[in-house]
Structures are given as C-alpha cells and as structure tokens.
N, C-alpha and C. Protein backbone atom coordinates (compact mmCIF):
# COMPACT_ATOMS: atom_id res chain seq x y z
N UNK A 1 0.85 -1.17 0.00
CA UNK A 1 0.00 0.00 0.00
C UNK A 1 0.89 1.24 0.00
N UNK A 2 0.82 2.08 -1.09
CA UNK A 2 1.30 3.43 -1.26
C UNK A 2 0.87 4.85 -0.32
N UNK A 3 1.11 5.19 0.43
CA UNK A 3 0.46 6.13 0.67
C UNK A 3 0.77 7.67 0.27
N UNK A 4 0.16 8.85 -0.30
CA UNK A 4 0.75 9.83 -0.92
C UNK A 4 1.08 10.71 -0.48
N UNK A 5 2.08 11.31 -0.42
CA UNK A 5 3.38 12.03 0.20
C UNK A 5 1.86 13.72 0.44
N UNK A 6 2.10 14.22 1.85
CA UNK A 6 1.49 15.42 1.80
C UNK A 6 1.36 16.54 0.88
N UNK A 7 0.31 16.93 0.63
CA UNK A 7 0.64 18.72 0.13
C UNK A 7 1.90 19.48 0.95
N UNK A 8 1.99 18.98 1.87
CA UNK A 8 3.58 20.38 2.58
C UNK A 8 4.30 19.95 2.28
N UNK A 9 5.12 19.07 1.57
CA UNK A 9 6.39 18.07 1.15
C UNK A 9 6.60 18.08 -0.66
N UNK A 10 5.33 18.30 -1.02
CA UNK A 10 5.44 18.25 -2.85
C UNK A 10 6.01 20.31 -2.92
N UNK A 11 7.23 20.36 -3.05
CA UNK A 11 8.18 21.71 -3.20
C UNK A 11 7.55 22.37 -4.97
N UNK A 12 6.78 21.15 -5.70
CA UNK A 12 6.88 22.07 -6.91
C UNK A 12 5.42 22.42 -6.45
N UNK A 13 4.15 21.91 -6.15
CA UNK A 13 3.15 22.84 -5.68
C UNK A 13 3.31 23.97 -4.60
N UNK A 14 2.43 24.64 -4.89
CA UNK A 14 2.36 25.95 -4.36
C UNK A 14 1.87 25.50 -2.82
N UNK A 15 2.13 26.08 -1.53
CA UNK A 15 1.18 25.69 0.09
C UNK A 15 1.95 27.21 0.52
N UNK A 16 0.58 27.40 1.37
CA UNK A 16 0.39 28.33 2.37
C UNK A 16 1.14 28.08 3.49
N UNK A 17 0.65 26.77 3.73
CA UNK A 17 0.70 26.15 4.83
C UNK A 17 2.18 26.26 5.09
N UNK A 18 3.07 25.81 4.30
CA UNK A 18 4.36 25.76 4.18
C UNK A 18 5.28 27.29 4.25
N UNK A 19 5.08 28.37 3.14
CA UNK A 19 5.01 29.36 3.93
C UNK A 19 4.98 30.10 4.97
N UNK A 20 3.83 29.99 5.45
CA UNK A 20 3.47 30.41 6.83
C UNK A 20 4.66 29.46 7.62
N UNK A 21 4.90 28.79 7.95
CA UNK A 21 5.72 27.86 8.74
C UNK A 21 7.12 27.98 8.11
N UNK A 22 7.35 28.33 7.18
CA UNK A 22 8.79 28.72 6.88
C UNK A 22 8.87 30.17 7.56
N UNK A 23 8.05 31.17 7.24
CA UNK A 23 8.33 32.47 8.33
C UNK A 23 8.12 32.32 9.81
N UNK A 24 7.25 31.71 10.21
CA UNK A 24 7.39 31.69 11.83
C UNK A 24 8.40 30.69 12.34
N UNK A 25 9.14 30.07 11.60
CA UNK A 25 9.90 29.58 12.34
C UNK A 25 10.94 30.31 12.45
N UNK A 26 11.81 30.89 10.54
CA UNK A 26 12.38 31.92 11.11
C UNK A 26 12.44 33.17 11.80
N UNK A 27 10.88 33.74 12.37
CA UNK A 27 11.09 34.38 13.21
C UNK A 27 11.32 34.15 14.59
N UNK A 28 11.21 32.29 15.22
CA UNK A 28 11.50 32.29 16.20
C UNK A 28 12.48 32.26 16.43
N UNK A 29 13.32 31.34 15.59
CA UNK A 29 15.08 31.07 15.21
C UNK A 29 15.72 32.42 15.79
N UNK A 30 15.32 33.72 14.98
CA UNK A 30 15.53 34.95 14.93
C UNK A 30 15.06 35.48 16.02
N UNK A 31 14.23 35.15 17.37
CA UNK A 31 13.92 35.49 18.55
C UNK A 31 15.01 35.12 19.54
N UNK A 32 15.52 33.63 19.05
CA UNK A 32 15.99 32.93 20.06
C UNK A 32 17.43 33.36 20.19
N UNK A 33 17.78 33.91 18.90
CA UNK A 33 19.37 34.37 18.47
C UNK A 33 19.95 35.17 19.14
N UNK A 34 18.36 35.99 19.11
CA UNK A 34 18.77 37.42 19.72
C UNK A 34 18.42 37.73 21.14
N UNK A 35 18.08 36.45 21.83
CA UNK A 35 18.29 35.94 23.35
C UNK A 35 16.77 37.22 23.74
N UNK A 36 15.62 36.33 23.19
CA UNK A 36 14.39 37.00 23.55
C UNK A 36 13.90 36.62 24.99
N UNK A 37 13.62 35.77 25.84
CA UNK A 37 13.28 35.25 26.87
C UNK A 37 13.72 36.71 27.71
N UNK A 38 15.17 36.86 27.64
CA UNK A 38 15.33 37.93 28.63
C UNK A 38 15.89 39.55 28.17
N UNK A 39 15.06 40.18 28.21
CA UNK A 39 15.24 41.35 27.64
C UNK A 39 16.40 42.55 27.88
N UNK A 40 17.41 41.98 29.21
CA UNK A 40 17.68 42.40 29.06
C UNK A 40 19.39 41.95 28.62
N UNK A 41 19.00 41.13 28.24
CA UNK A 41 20.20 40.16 27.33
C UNK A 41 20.41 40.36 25.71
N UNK A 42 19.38 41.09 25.79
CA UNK A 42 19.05 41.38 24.05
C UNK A 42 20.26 41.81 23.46
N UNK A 43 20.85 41.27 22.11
CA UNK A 43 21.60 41.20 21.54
C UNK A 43 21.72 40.95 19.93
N UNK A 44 22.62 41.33 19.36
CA UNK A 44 22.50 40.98 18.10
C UNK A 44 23.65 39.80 17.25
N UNK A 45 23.39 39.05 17.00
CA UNK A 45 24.53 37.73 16.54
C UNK A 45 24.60 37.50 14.82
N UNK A 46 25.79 37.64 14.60
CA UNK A 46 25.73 36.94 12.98
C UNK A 46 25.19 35.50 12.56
N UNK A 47 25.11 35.00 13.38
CA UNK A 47 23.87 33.78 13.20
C UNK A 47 23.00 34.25 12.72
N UNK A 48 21.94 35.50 13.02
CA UNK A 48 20.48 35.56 12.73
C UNK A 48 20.75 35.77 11.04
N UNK A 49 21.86 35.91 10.39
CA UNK A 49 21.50 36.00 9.27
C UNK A 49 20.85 35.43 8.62
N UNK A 50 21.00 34.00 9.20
CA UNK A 50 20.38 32.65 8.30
C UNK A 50 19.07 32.76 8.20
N UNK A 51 18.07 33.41 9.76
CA UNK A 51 17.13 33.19 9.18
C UNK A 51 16.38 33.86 8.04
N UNK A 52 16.94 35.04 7.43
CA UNK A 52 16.56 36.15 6.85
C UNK A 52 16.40 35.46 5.44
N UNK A 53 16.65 34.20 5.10
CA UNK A 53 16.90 33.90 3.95
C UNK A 53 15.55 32.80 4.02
N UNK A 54 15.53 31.87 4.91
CA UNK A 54 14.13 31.27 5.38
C UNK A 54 12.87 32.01 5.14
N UNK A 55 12.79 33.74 6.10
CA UNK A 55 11.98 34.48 5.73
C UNK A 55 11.33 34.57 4.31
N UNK A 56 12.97 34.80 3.71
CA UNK A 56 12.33 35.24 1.85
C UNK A 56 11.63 34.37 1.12
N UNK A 57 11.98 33.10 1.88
CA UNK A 57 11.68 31.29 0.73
C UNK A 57 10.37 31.60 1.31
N UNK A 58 9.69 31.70 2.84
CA UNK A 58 8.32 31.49 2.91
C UNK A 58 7.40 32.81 2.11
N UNK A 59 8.32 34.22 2.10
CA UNK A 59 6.98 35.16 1.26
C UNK A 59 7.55 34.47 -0.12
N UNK A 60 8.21 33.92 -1.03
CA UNK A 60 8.11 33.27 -2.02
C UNK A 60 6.96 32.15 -2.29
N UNK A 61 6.90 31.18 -1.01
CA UNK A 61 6.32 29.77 -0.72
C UNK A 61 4.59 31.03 -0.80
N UNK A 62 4.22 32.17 -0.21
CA UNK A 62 3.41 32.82 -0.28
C UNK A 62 3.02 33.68 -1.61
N UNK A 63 3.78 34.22 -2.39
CA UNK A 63 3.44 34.70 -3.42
C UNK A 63 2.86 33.72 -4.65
N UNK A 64 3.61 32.40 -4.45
CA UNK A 64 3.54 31.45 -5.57
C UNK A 64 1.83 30.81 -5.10
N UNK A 65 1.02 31.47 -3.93
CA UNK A 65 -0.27 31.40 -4.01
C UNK A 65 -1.61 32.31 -4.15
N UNK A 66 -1.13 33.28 -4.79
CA UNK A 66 -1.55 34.08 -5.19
C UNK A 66 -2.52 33.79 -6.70
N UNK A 67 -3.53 34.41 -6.46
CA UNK A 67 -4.27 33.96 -7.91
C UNK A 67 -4.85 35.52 -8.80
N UNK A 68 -5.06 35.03 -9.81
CA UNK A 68 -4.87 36.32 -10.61
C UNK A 68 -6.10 37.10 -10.37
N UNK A 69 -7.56 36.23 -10.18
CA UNK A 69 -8.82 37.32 -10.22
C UNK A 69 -8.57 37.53 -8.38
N UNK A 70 -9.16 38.83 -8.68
CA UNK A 70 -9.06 39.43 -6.87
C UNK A 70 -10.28 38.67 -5.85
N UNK A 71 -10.62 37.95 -5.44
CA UNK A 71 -11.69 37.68 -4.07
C UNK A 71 -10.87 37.59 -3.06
N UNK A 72 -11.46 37.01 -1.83
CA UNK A 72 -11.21 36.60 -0.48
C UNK A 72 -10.04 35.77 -0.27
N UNK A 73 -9.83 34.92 -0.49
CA UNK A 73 -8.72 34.27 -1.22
C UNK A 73 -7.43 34.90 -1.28
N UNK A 74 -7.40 35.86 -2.23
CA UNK A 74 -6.63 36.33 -2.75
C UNK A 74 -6.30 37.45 -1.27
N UNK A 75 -7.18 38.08 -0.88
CA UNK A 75 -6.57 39.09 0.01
C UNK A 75 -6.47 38.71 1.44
N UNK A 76 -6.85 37.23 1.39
CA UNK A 76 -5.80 36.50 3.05
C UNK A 76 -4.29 36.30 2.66
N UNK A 77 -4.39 36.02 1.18
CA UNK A 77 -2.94 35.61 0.93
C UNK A 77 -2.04 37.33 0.91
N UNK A 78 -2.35 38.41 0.55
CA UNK A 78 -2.26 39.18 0.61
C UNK A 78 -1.95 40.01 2.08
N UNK A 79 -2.86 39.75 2.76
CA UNK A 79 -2.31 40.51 4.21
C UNK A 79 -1.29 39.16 5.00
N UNK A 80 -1.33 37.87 5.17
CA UNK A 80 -0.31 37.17 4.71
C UNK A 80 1.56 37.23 4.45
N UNK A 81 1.24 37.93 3.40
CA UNK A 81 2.14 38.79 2.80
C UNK A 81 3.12 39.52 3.30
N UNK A 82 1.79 40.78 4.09
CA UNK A 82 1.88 41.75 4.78
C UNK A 82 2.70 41.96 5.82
N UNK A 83 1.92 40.77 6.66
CA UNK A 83 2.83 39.64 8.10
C UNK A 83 4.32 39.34 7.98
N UNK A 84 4.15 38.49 6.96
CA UNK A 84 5.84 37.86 6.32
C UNK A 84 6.84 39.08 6.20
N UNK A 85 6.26 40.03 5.66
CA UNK A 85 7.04 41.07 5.44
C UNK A 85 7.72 42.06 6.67
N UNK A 86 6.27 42.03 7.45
CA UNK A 86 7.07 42.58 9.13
C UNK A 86 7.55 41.13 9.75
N UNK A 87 7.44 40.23 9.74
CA UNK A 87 8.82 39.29 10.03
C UNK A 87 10.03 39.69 9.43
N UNK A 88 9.97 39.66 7.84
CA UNK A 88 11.43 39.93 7.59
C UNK A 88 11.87 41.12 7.84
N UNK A 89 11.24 42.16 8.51
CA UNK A 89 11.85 42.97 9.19
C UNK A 89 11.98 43.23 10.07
N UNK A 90 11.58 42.72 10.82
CA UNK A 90 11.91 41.97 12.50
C UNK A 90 13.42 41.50 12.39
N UNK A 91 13.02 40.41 11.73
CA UNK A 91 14.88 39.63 11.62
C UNK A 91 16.02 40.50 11.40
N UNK A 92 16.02 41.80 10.26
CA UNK A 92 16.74 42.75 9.91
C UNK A 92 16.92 43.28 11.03
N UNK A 93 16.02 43.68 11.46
CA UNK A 93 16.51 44.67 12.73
C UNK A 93 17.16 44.37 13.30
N UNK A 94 17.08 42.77 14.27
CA UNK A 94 17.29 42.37 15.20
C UNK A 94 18.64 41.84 14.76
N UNK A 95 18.87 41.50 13.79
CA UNK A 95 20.68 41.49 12.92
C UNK A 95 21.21 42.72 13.10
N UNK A 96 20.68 44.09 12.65
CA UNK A 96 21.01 45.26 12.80
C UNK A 96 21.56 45.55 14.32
N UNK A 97 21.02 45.07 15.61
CA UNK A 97 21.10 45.31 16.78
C UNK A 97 23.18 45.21 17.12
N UNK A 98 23.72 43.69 16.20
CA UNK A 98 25.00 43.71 16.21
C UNK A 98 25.70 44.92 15.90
C-alpha cells in the first residue's frame, strides 16, 4: 500500500501552509538568536543572518499562491504577505542590533 506524500512536502506545488511555517519559524530562530526570553540580554549575533533567507523562501512559498482574479482568497494571501514582510523585518533589525 502506497500512501501519498502530503501537500507540505510536494516543493513544486504551491502551500500556504508551508510558507506560513517557513516564516514563523524563522522568526522564532531569529527570537531565540537574539536571546528574547530575557530582555535584558538582548543582543544581536551573525547567526540571525540565516534566518533572513528562510523568511524570503516562505513570502516566495506565499506569493507562488496568489491567484490572478481578486476575491477573499486572494486578500488573506495578501495581508499574509503583509505579516511575512514585518517578520522579515523583524529579523533585519534584530541582525542590525549587532
């Protein structure tokens, strides 16, 4: 018995799902780097670069679900977007902090 590999695992279809979970992880990665628990430890490390690149693959993994006529749909994926985008500038900053 075959069983068929998930929608989050097939890389040439398009997922949200995957997306979304490629940015929140690098924003936690990017929390943890920059020693979030205690604030006043806050810091900035050349590690967090990595996640900044995670960031970009999930608003990519997000744009590639985008559909051409405008409904509802279209403008979750859109504010979405929005989100991903203040993540990846979260991460910047918090690289910037070095």
């Amino acid at each position: 018995m075959v069983l068929p590999r998930l929608h989050f695992f097939r890389i040439r279809k398009p997922s949200l799902t995957r997306g979304v979970l490629l940015s929140l992880s690098a924003f936690v990665v990017s929390l943890r780097l920059a020693g979030f628990p205690y604030i006043e430890k806050l810091h900035g490390s050349r590690w967090q670069l990595i996640a900044v690149p995670f960031a970009c693959w999930g608003m990519l993994e997000t744009v590639r679900c985008l559909r051409r006529r405008w409904d509802l749909y279209h403008a979750g994926v859109m504010i979405l977007l929005y989100a991903e985008l203040m993540i990846l500038a979260t991460a910047l900053a918090l690289w910037a902090l070095l």
